[in-house]
Protein backbone atom coordinates (compact mmCIF):
# COMPACT_ATOMS: atom_id res chain seq x y z
CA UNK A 1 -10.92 8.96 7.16
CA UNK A 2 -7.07 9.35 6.12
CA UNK A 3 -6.95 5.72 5.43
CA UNK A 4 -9.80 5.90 2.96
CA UNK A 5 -8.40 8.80 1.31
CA UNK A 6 -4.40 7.61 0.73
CA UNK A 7 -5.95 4.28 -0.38
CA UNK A 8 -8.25 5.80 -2.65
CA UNK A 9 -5.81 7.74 -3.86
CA UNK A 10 -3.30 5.12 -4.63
CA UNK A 11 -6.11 2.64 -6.02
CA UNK A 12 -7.38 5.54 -8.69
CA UNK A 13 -4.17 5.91 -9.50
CA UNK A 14 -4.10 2.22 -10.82
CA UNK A 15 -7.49 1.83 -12.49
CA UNK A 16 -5.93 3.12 -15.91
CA UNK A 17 -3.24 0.48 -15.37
CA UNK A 18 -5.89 -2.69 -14.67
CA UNK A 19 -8.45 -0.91 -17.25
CA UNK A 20 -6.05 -0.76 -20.37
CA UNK A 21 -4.35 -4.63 -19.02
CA UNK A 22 -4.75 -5.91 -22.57
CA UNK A 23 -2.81 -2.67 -24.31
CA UNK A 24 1.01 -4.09 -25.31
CA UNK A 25 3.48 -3.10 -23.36
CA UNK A 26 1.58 -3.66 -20.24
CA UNK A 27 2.35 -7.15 -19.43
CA UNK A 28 4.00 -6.56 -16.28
CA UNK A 29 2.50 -3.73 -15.21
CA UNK A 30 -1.10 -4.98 -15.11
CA UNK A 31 -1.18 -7.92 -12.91
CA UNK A 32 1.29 -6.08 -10.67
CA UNK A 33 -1.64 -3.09 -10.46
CA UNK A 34 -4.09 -6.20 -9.60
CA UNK A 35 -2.05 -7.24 -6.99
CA UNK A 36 -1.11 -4.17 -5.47
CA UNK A 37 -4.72 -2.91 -5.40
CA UNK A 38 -6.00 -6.17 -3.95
CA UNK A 39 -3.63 -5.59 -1.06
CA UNK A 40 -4.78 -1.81 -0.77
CA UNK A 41 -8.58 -3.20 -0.14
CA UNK A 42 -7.91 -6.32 1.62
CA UNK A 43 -5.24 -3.58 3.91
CA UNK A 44 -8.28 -1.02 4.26
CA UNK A 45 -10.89 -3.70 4.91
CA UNK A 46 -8.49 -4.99 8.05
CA UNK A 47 -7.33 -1.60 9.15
CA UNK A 48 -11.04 -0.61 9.38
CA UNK A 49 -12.72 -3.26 11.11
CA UNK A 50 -10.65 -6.62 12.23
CA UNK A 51 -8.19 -4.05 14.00
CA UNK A 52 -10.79 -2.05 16.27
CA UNK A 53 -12.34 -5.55 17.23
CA UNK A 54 -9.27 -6.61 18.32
CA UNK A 55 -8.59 -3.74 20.26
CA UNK A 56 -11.88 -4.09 21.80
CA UNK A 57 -11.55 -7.73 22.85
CA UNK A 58 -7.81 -6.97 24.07
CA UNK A 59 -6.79 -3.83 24.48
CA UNK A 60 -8.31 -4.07 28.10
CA UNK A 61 -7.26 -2.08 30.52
CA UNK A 62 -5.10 -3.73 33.53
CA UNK A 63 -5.96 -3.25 37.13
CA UNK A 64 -4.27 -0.29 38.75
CA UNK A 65 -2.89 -0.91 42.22
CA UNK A 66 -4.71 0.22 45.05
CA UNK A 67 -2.95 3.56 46.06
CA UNK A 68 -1.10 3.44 49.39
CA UNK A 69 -3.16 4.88 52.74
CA UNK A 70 -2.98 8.16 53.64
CA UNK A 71 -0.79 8.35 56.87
CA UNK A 72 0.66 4.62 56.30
CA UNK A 73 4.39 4.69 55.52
CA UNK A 74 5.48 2.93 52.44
């Protein structure tokens, strides 16, 4: 849920910025807002569900050593 939020909060933050793209004086700014959001979503898409899978497939736990017998010096 934090990850939603902070990059919800950062892409409202540039919707005036992509919505007024035409307005002069924003010729830098607004296909630096496109970019920048594109890598918020594509960021939030990964985050969310290619890194859980991946933990899933390999973030398998290794075999613990069999503990020494009781009685059986080491």
């Amino acid at each position: 849920m934090p990850i939603l939020m902070t990059a919800a909060c950062a892409g409202l933050a540039l919707l005036p910025l992509i919505v007024a793209g035409n307005a002069p004086g924003h010729e830098i700014e607004h296909p630096m807002a496109i970019v920048i959001l594109g890598g918020l979503v594509s960021s939030t898409v990964l985050n969310l569900f290619l890194m859980p899978a991946l933990y899933a497939r390999f973030g398998r736990e290794k075999p613990t050593p069999d503990a020494p017998l009781a009685g059986v010096p080491a």
